[in-house]
C-alpha atoms as a PDB file:
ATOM      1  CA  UNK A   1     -16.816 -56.957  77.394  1.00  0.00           C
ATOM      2  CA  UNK A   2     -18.819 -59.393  75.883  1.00  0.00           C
ATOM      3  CA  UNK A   3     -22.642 -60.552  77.265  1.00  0.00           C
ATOM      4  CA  UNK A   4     -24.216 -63.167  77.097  1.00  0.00           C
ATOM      5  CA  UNK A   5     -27.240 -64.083  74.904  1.00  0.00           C
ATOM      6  CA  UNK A   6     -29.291 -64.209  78.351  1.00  0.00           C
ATOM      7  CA  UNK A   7     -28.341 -60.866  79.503  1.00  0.00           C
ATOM      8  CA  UNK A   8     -29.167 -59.434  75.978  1.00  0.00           C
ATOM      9  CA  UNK A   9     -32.433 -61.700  76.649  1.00  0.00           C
ATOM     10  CA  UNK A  10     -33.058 -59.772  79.920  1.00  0.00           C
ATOM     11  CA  UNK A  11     -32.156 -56.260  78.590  1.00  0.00           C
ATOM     12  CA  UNK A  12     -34.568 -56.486  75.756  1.00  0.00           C
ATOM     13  CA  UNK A  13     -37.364 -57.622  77.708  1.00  0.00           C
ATOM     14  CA  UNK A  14     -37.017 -55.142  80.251  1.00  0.00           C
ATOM     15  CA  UNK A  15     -36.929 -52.106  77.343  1.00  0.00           C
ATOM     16  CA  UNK A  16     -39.979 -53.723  75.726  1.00  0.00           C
ATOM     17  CA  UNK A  17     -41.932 -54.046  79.058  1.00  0.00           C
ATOM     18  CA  UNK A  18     -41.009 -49.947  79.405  1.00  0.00           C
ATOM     19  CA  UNK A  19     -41.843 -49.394  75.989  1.00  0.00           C
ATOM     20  CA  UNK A  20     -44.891 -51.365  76.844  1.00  0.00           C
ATOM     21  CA  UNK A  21     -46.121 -49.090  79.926  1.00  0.00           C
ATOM     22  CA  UNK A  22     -44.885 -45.469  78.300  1.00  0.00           C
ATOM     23  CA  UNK A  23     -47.468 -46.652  75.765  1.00  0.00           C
ATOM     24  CA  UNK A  24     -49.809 -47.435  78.034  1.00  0.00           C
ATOM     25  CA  UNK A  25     -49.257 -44.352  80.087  1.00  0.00           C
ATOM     26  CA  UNK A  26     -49.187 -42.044  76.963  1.00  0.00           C
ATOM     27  CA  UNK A  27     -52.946 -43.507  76.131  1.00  0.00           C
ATOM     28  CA  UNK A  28     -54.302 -42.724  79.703  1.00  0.00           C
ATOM     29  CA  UNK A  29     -52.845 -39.004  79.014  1.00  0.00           C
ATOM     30  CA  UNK A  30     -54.478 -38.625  75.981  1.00  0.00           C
ATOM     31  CA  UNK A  31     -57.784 -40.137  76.863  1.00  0.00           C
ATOM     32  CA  UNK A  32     -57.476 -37.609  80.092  1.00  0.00           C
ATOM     33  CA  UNK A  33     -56.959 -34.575  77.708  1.00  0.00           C
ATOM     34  CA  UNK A  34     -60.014 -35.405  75.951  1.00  0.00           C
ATOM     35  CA  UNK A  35     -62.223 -35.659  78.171  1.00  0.00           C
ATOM     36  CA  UNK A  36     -60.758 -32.536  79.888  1.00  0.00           C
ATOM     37  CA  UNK A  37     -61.368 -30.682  76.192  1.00  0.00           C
ATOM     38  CA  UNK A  38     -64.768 -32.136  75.267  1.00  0.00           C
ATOM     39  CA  UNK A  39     -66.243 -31.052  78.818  1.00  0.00           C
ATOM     40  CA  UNK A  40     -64.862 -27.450  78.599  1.00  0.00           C
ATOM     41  CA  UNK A  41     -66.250 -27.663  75.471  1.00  0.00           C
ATOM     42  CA  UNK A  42     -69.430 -26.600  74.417  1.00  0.00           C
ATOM     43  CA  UNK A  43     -71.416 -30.290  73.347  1.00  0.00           C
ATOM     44  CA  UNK A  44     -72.035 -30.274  69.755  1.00  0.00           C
ATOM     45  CA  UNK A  45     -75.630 -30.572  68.361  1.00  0.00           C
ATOM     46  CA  UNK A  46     -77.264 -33.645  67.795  1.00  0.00           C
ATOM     47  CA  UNK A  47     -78.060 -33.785  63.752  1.00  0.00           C
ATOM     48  CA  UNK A  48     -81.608 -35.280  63.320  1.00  0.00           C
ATOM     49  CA  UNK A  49     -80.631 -35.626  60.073  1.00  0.00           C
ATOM     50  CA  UNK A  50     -77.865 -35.608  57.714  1.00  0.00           C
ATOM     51  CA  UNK A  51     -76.603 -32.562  56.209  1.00  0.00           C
ATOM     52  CA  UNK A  52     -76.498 -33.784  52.496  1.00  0.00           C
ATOM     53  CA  UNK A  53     -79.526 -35.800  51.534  1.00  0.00           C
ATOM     54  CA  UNK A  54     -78.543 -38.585  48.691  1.00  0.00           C
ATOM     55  CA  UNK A  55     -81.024 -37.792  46.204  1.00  0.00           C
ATOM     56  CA  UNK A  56     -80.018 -39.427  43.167  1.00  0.00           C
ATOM     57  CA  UNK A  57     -80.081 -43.125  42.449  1.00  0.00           C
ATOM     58  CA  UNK A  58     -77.205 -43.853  41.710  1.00  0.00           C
ATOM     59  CA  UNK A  59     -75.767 -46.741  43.672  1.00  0.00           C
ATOM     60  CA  UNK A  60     -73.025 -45.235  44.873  1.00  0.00           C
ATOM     61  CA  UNK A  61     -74.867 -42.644  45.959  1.00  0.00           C
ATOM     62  CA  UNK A  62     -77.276 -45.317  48.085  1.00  0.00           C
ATOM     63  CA  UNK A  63     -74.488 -46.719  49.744  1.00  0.00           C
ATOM     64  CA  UNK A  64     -72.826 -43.581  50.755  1.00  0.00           C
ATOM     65  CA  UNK A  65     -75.639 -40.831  51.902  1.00  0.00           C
ATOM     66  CA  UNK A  66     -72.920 -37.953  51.503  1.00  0.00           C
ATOM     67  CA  UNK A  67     -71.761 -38.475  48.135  1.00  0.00           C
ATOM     68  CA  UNK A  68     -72.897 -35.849  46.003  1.00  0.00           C
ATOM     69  CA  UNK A  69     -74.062 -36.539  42.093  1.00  0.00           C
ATOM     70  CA  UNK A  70     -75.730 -34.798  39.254  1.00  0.00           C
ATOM     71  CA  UNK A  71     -76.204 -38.019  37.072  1.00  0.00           C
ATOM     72  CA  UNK A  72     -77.644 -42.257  37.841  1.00  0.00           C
ATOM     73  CA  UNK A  73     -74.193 -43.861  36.256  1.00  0.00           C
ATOM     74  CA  UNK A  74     -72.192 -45.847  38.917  1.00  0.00           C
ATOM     75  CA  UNK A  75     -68.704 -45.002  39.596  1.00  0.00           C
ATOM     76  CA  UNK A  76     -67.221 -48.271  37.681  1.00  0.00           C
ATOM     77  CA  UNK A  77     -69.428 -46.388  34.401  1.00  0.00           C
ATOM     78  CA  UNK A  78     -67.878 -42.859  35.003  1.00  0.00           C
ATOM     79  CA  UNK A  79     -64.307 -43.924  35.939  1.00  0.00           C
ATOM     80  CA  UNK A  80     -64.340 -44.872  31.748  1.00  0.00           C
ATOM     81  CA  UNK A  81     -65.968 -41.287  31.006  1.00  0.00           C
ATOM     82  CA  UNK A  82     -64.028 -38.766  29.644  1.00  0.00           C
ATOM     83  CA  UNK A  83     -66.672 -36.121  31.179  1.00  0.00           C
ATOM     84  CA  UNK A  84     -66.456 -37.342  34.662  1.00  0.00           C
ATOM     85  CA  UNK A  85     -65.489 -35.581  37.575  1.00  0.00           C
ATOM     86  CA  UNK A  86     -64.817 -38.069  40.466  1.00  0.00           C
ATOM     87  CA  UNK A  87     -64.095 -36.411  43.658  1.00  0.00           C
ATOM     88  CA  UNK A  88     -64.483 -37.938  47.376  1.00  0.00           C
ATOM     89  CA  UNK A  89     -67.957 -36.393  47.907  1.00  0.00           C
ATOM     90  CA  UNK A  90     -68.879 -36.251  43.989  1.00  0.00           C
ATOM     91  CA  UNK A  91     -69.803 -37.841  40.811  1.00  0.00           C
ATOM     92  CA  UNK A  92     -70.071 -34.894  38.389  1.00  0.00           C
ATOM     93  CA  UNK A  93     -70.959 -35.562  34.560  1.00  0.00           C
ATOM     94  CA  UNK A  94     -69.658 -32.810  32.933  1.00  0.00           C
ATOM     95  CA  UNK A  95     -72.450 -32.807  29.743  1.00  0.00           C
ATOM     96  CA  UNK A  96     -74.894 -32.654  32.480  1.00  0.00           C
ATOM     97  CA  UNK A  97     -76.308 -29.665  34.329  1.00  0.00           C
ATOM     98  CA  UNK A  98     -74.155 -29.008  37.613  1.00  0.00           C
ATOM     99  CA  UNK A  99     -77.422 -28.796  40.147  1.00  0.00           C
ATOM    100  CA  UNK A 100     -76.107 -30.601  43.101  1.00  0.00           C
ATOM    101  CA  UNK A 101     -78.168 -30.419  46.665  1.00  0.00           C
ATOM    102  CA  UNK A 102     -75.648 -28.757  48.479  1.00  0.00           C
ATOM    103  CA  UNK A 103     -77.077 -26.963  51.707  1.00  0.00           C
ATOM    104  CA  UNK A 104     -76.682 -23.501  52.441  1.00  0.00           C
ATOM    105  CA  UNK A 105     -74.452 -23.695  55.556  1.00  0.00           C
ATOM    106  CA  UNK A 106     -71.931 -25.858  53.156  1.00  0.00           C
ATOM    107  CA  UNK A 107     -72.100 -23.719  50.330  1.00  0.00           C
ATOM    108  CA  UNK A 108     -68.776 -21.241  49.849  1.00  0.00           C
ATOM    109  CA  UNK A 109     -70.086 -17.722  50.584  1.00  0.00           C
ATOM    110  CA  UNK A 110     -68.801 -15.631  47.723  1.00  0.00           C
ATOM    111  CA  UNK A 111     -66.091 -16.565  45.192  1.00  0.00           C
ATOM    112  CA  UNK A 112     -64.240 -19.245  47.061  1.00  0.00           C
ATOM    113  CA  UNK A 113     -60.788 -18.840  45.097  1.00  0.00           C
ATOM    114  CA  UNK A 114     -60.096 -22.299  44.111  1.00  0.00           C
ATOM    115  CA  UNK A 115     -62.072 -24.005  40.718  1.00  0.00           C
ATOM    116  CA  UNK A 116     -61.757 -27.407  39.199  1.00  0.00           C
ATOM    117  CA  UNK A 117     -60.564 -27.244  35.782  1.00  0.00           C
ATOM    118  CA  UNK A 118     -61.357 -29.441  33.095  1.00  0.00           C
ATOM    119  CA  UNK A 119     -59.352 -30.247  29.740  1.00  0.00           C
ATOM    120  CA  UNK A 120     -59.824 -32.363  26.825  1.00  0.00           C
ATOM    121  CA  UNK A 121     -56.262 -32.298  25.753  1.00  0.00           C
ATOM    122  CA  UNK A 122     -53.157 -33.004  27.046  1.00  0.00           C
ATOM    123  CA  UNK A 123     -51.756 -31.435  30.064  1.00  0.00           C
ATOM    124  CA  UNK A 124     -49.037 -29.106  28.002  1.00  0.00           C
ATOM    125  CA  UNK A 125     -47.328 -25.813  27.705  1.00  0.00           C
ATOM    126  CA  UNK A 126     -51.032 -24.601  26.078  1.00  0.00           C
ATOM    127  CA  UNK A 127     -52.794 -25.659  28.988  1.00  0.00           C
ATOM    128  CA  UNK A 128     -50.629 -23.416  31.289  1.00  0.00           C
ATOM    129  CA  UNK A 129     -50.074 -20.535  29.486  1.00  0.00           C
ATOM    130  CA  UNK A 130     -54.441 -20.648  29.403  1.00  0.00           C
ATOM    131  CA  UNK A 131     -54.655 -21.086  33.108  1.00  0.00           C
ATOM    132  CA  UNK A 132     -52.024 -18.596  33.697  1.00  0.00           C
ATOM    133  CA  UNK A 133     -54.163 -15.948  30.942  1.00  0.00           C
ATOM    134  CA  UNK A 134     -57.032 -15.986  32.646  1.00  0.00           C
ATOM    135  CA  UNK A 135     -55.452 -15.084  36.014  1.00  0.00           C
ATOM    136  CA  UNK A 136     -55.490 -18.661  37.591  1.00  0.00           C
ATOM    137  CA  UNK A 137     -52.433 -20.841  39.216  1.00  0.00           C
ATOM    138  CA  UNK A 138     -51.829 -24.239  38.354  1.00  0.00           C
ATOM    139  CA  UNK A 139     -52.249 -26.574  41.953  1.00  0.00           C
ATOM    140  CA  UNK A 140     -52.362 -30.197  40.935  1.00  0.00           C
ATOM    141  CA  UNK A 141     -54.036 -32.900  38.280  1.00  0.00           C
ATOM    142  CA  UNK A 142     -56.951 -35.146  39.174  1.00  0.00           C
ATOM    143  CA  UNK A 143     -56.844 -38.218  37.116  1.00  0.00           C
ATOM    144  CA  UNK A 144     -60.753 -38.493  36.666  1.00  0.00           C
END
């Protein structure tokens, strides 16, 4: 049984006006959850000010008030340093002393377990067997 290009017409348009409202019905169910878990919720406090103060002058730094920094080079100078560290939240310089403004309620309590390594060298069977001396486990390789 063959149809014809208007029924195909019709049959589309009817599953794209019902894919259309499930959408449209699966929005109203989530906004309705929502609300249901944010007023069961207790509110969250309003920060007077931000957790991480940007106080460095580096212009990265300016522009993003929770990026974390021990030196003044921009991002474009560091991404061509071999003793850069360039996280989401941080510009670290390596030959620099590591004094970053971290506040206490976001500071690990403890040893946290987990350390950024640096290497001068080549990623190799060296490397490794050094992480693995020293009690560590390799995770993954950040390219700055």
């Amino acid at each position: 049984m063959r149809f014809k290009s208007r029924t195909w017409y019709l049959i589309s348009l009817v599953l794209f006006c019902a894919a259309g409202w499930m959408w449209h019905h699966g929005e109203e169910v989530s906004a309705r959850r929502r609300s249901n878990q944010s007023t069961s919720a207790k509110p969250a406090p309003s920060p007077s000010a931000p957790l991480i103060k940007a106080s460095n002058t580096n212009a990265v730094a300016q522009r993003k008030s929770y990026r974390l920094s021990n030196t003044k080079e921009t991002m474009s100078q560091l991404l061509r340093d071999d003793h850069a560290i360039i996280l989401r939240n941080a510009l670290i310089d390596t030959r620099r002393p590591v004094r970053l403004d971290i506040p206490a309620q976001l500071r690990a309590k403890g040893s946290p377990g987990s350390y950024i390594v640096q290497f001068d060298r080549p990623l190799n069977r060296e490397f490794y067997d050094s992480i693995q001396k020293d009690g560590g486990t390799y995770v993954s390789y950040i390219p700055n």
